[in-house]
N, C-alpha and C. Protein backbone atom coordinates (compact mmCIF):
# COMPACT_ATOMS: atom_id res chain seq x y z
N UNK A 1 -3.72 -0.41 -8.79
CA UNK A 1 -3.96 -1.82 -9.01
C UNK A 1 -2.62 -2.53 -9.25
N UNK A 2 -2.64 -3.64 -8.55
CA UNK A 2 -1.24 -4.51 -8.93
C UNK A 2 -1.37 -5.85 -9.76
N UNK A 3 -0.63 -6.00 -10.14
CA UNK A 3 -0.97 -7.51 -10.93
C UNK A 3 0.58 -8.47 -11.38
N UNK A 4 1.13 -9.04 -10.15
CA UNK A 4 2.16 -9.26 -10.12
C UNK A 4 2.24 -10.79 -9.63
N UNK A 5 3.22 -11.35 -10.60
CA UNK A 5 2.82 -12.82 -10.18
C UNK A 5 4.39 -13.28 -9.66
N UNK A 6 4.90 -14.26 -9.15
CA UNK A 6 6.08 -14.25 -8.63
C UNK A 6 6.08 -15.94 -8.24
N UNK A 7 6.72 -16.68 -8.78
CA UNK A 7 6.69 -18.16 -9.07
C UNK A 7 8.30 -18.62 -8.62
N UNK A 8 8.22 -19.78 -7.88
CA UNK A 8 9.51 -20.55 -8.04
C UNK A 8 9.33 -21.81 -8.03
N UNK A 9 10.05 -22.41 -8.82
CA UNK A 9 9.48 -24.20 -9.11
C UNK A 9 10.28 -24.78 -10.44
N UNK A 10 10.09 -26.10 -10.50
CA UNK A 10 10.74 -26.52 -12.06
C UNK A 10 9.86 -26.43 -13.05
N UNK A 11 10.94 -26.63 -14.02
CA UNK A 11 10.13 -26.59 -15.66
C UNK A 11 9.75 -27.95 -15.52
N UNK A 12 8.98 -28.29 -16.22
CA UNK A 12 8.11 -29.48 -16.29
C UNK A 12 9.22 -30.04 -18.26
N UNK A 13 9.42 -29.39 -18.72
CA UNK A 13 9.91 -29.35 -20.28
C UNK A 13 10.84 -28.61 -20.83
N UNK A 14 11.38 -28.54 -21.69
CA UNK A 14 12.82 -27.61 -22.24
C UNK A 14 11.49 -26.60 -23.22
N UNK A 15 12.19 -25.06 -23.06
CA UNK A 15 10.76 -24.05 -23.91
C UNK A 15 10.17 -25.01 -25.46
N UNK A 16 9.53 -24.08 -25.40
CA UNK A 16 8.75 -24.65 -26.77
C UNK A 16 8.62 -22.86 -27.15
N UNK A 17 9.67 -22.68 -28.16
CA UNK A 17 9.60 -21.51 -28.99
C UNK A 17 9.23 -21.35 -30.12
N UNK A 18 8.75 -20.51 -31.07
CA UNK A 18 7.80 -20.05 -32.10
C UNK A 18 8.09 -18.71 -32.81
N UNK A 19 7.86 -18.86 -33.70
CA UNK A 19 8.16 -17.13 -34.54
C UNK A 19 6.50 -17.44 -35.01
N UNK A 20 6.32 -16.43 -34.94
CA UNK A 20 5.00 -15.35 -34.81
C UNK A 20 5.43 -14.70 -36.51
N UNK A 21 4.11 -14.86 -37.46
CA UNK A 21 4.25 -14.26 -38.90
C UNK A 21 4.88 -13.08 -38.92
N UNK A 22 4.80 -12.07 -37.85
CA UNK A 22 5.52 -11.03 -37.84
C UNK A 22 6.60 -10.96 -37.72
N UNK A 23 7.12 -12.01 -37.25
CA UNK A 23 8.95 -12.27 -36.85
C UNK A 23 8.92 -12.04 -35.60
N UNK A 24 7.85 -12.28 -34.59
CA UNK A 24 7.83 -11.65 -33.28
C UNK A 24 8.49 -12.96 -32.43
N UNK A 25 8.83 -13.49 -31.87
CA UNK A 25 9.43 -14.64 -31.03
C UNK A 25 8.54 -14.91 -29.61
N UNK A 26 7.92 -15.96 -29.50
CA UNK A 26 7.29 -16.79 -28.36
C UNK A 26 7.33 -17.65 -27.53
N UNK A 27 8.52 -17.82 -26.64
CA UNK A 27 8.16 -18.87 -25.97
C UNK A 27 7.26 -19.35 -24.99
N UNK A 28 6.80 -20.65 -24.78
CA UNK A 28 5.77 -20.92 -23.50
C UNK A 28 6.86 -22.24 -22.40
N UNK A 29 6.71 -22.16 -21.40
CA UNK A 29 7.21 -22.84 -20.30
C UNK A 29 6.24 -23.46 -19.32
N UNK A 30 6.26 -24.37 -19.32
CA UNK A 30 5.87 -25.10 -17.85
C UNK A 30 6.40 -25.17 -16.48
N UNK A 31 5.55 -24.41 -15.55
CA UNK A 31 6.75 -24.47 -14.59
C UNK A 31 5.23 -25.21 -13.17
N UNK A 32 6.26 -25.78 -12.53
CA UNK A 32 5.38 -26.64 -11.50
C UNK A 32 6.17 -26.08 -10.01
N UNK A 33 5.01 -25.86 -9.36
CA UNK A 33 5.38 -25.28 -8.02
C UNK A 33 4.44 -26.18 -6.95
N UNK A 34 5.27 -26.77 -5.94
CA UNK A 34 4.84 -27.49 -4.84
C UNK A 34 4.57 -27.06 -3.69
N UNK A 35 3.47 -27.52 -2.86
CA UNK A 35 3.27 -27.60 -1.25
C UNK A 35 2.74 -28.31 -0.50
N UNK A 36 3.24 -28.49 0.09
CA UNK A 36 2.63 -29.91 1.40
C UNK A 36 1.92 -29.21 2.48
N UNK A 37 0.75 -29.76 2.78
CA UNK A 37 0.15 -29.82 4.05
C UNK A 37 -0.44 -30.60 4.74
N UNK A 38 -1.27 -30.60 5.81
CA UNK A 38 -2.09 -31.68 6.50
C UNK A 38 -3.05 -31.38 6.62
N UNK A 39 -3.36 -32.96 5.97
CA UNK A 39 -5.36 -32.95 5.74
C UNK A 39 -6.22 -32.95 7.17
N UNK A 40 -7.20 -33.09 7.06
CA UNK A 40 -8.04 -33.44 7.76
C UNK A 40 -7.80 -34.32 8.89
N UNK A 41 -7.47 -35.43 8.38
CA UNK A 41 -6.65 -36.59 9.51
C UNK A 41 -5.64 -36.64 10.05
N UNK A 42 -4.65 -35.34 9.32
CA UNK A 42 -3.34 -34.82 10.39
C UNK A 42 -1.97 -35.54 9.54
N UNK A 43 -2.61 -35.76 8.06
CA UNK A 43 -1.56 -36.83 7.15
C UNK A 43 -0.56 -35.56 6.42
N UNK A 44 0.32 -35.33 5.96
CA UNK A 44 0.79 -34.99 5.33
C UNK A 44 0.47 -35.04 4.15
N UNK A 45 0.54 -34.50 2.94
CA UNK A 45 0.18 -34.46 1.52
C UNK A 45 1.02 -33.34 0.98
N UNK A 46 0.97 -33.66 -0.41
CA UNK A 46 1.81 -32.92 -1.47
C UNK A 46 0.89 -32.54 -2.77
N UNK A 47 0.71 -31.40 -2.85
CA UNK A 47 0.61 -30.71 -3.97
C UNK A 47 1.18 -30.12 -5.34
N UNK A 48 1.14 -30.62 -6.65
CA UNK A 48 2.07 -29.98 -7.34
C UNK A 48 0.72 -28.83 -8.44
N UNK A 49 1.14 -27.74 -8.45
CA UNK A 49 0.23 -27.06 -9.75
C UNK A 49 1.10 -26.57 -10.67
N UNK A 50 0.25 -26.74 -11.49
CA UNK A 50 1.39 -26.46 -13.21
C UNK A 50 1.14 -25.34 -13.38
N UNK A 51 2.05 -24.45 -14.27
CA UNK A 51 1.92 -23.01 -14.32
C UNK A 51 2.02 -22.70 -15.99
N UNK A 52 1.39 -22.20 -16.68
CA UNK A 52 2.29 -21.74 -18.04
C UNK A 52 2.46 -20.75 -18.02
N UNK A 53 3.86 -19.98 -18.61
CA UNK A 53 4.17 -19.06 -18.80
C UNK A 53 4.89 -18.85 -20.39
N UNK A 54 4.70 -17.78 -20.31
CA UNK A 54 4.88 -17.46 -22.13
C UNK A 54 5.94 -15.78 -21.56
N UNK A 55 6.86 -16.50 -22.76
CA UNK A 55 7.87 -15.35 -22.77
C UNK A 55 8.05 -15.17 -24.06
N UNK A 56 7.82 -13.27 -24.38
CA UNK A 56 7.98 -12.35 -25.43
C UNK A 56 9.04 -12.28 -25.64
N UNK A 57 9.85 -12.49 -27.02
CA UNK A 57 10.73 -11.66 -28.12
C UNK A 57 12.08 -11.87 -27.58
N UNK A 58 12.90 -10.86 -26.79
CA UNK A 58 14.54 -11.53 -26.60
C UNK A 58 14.28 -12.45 -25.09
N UNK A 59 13.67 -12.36 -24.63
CA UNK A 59 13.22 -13.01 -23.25
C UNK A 59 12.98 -14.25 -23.93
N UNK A 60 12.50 -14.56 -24.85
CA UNK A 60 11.65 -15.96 -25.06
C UNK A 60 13.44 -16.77 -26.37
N UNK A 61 14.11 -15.66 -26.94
CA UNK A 61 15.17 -16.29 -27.42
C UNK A 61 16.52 -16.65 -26.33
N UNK A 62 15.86 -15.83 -24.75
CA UNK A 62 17.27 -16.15 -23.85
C UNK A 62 16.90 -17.45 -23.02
N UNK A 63 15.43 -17.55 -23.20
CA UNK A 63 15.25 -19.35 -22.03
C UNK A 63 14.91 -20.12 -23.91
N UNK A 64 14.97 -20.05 -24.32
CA UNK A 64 15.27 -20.97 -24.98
C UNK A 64 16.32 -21.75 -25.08
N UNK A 65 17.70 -20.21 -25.07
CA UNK A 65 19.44 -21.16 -24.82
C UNK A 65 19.41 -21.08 -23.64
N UNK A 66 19.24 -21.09 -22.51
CA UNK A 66 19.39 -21.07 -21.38
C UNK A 66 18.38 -22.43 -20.44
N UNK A 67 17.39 -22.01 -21.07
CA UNK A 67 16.27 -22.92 -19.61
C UNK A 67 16.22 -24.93 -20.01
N UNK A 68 16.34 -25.34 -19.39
CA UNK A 68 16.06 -26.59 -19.75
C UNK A 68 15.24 -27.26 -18.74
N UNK A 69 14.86 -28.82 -19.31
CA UNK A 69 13.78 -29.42 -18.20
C UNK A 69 14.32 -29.27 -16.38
N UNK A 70 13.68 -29.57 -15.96
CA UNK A 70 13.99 -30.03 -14.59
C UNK A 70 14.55 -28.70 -13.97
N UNK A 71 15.56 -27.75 -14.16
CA UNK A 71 15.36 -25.93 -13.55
C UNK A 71 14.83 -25.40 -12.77
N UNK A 72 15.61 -25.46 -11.39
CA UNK A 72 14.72 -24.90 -10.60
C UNK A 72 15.03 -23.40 -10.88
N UNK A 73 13.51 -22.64 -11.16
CA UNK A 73 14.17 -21.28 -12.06
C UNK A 73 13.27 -20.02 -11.11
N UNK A 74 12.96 -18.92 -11.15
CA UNK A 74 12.35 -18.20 -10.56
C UNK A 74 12.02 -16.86 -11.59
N UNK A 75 10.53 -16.98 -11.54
CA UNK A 75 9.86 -16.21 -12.81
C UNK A 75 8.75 -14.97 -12.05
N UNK A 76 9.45 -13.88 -13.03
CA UNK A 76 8.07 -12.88 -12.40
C UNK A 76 7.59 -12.01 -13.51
N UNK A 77 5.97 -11.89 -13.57
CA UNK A 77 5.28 -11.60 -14.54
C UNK A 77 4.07 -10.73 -13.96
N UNK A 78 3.14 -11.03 -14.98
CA UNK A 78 1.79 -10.61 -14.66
C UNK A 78 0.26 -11.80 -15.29
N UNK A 79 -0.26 -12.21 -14.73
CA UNK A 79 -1.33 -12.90 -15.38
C UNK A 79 -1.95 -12.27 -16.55
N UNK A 80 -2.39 -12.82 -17.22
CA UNK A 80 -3.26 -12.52 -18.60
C UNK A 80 -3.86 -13.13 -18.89
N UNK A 81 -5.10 -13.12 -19.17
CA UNK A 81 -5.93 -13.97 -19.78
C UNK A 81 -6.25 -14.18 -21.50
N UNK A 82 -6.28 -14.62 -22.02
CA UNK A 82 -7.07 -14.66 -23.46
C UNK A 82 -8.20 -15.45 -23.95
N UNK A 83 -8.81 -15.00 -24.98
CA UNK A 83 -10.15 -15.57 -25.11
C UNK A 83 -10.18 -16.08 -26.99
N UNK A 84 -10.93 -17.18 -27.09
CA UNK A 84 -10.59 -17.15 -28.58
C UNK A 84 -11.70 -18.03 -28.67
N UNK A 85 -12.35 -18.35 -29.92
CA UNK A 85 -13.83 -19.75 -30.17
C UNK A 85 -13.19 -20.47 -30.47
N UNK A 86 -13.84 -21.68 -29.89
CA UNK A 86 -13.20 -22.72 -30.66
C UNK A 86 -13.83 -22.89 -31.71
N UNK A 87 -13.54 -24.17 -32.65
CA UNK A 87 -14.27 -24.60 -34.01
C UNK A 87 -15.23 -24.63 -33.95
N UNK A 88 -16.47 -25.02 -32.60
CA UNK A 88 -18.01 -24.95 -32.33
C UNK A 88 -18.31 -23.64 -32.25
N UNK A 89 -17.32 -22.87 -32.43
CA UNK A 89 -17.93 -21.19 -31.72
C UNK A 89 -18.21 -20.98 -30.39
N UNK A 90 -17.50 -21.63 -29.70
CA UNK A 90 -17.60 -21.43 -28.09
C UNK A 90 -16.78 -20.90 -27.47
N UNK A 91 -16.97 -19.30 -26.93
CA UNK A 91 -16.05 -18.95 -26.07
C UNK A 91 -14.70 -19.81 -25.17
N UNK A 92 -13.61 -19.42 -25.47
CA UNK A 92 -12.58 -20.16 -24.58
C UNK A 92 -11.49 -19.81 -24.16
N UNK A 93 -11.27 -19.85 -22.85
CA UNK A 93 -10.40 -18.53 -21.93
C UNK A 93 -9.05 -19.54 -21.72
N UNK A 94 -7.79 -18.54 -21.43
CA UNK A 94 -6.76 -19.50 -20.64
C UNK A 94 -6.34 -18.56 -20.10
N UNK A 95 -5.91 -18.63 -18.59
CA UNK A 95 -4.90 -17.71 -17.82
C UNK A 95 -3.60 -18.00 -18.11
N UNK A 96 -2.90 -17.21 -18.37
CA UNK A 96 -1.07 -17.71 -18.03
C UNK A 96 -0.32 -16.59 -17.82
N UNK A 97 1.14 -16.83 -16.75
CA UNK A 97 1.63 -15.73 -16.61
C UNK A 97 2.55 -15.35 -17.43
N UNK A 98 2.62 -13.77 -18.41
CA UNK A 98 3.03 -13.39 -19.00
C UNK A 98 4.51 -12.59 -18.24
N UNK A 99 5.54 -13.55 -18.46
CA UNK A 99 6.56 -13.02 -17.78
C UNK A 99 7.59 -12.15 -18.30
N UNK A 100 8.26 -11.17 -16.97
CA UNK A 100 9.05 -10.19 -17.66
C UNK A 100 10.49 -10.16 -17.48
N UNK A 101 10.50 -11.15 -16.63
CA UNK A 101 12.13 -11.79 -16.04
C UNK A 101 12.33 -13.09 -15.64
N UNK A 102 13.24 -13.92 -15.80
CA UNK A 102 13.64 -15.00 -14.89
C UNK A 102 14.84 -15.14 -14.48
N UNK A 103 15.09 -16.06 -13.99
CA UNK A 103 16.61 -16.46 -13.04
C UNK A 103 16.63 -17.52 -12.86
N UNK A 104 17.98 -18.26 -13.27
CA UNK A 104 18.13 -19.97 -13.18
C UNK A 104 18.06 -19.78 -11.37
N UNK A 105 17.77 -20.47 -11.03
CA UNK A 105 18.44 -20.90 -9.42
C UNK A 105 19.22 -21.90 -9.47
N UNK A 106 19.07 -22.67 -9.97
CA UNK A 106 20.21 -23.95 -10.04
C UNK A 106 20.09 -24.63 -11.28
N UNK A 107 21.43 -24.93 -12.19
CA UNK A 107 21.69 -25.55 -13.44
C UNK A 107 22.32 -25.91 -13.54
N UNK A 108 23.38 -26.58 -12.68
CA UNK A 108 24.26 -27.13 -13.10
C UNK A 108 25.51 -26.88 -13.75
N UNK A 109 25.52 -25.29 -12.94
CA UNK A 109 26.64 -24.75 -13.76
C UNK A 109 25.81 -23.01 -14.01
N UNK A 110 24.73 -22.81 -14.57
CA UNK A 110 24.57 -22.15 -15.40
C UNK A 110 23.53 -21.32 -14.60
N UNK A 111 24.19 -20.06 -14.53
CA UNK A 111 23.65 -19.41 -13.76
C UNK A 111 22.93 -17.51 -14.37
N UNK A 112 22.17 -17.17 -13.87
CA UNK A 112 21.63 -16.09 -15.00
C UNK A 112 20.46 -15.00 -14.45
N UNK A 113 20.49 -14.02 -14.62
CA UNK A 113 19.37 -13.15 -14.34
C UNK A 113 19.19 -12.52 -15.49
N UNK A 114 17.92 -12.06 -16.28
CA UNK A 114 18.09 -12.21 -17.48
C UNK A 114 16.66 -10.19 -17.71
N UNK A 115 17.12 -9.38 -16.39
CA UNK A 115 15.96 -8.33 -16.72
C UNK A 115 16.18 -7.79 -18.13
N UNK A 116 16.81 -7.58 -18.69
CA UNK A 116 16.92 -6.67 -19.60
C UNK A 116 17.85 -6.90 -20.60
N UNK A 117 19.25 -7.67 -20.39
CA UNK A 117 20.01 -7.89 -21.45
C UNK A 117 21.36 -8.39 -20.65
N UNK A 118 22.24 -9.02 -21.38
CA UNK A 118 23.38 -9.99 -20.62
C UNK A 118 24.32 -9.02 -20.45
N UNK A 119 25.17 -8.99 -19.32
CA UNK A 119 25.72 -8.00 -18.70
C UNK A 119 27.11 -8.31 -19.57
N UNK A 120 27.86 -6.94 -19.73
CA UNK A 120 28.65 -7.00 -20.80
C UNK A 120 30.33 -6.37 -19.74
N UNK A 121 31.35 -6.44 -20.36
CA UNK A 121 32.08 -5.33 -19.18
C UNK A 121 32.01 -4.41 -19.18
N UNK A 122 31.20 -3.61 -19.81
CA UNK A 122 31.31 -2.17 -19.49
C UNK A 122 30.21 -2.10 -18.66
N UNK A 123 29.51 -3.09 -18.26
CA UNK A 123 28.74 -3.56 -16.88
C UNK A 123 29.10 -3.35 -16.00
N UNK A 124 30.73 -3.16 -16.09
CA UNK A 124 31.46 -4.00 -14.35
C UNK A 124 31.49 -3.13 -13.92
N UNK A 125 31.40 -2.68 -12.94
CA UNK A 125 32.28 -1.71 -11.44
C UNK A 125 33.30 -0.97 -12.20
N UNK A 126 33.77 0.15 -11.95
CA UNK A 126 34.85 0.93 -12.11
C UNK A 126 36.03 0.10 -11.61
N UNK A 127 36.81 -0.22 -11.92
CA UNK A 127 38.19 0.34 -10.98
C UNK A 127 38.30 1.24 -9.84
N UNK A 128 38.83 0.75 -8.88
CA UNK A 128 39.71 1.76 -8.05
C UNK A 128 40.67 2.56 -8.47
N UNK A 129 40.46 4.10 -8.11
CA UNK A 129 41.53 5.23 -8.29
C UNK A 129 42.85 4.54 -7.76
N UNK A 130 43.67 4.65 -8.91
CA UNK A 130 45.12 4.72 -8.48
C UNK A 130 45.76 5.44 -7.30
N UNK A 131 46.35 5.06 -6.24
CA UNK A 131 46.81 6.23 -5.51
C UNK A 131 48.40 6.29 -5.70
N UNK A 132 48.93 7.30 -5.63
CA UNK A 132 49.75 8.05 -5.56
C UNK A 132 50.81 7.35 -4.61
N UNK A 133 52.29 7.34 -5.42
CA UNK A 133 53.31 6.70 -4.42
C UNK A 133 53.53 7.73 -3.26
N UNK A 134 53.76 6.99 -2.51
CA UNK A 134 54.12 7.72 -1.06
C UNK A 134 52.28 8.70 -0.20
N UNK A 135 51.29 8.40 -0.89
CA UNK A 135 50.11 8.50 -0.39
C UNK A 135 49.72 7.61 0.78
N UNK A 136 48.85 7.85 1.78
CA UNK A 136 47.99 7.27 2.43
C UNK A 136 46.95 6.37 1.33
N UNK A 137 47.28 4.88 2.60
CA UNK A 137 45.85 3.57 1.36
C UNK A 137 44.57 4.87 2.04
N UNK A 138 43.68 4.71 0.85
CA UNK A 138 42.37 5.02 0.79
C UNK A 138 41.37 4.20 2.19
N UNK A 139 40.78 4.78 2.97
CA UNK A 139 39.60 3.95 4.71
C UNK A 139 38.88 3.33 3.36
N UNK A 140 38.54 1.91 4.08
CA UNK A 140 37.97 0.70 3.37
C UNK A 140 36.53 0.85 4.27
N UNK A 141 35.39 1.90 3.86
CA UNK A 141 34.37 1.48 5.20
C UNK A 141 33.55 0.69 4.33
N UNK A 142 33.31 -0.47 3.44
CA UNK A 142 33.09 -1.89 2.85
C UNK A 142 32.63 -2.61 4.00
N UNK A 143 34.16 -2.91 4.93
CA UNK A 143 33.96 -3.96 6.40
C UNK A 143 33.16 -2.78 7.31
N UNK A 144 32.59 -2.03 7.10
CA UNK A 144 31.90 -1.38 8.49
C UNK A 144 30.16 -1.99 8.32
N UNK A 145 29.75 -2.69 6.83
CA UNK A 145 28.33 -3.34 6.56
C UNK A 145 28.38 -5.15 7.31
N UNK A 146 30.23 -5.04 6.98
CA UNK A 146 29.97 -6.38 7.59
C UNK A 146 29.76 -6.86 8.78
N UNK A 147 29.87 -6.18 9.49
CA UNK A 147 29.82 -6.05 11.12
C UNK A 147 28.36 -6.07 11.53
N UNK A 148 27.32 -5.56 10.18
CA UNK A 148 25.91 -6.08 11.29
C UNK A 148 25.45 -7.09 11.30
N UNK A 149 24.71 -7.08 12.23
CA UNK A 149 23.78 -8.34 12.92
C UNK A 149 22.97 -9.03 12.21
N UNK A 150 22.61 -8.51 11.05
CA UNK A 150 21.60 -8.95 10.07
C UNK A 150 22.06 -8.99 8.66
């Protein structure tokens, strides 16, 4: 079974974050994703649907400093539903996607992929081996990917 949701669109709002009695951290996001098609009469039209998404614990403390209104951002999760009464005692459901990553696409600067934790230098690439004076340079086959067609 899969249950994978995969969104790109703006925030509708800057997060709305929360500490949870446990000290657990919550944020929720609005994110709005568009599409145009043609009706019936051959008109063009535009669609916008709103999305909420709720981000858990260091995820929900990194779009907090990070995400702001208007973001075109790209979010992937899983749907969830929850159920709770209201004050009449009436069953009451909400879907939202419970996300496990995002990525600014465009900010104005501020750019980010955020799976697991902010990349640090001991992140980076190795270095290249030193070579040896009077050695042969090391074959660069790097430019042999650049050469395809695709």
């Amino acid at each position: 079974m899969i249950n994978k949701v995969i969104l790109i669109g703006n925030l509708g709002a800057d997060p709305e974050l929360r500490t949870l009695e446990s000290g657990v951290k919550v944020a929720q996001i609005r994110v709005a994703t568009n599409e145009s098609y043609k009706d019936s009469e051959g008109n063009w039209q535009d669609r916008t649907e709103w999305h909420t998404v709720v981000l858990w614990r260091w995820l929900a403390e990194r779009a907090e400093l990070r995400l702001k209104k208007s973001m075109l951002v790209y979010i992937e999760g899983k749907l969830s539903t929850r159920k709770w009464q209201d004050q009449e005692g009436k069953d009451r459901y909400r879907t939202e996607v419970v996300a496990n990553t995002f990525r600014i696409l465009n900010s104005r600067g501020l750019l980010g992929d955020y799976p697991g934790k902010f990349p640090t230098e001991q992140d980076a690439p190795p270095a290249p081996p030193a070579r040896e004076e009077g050695s042969a340079p090391a074959t660069d086959t790097s430019s042999a990917e650049d050469d395809l067609p695709f």
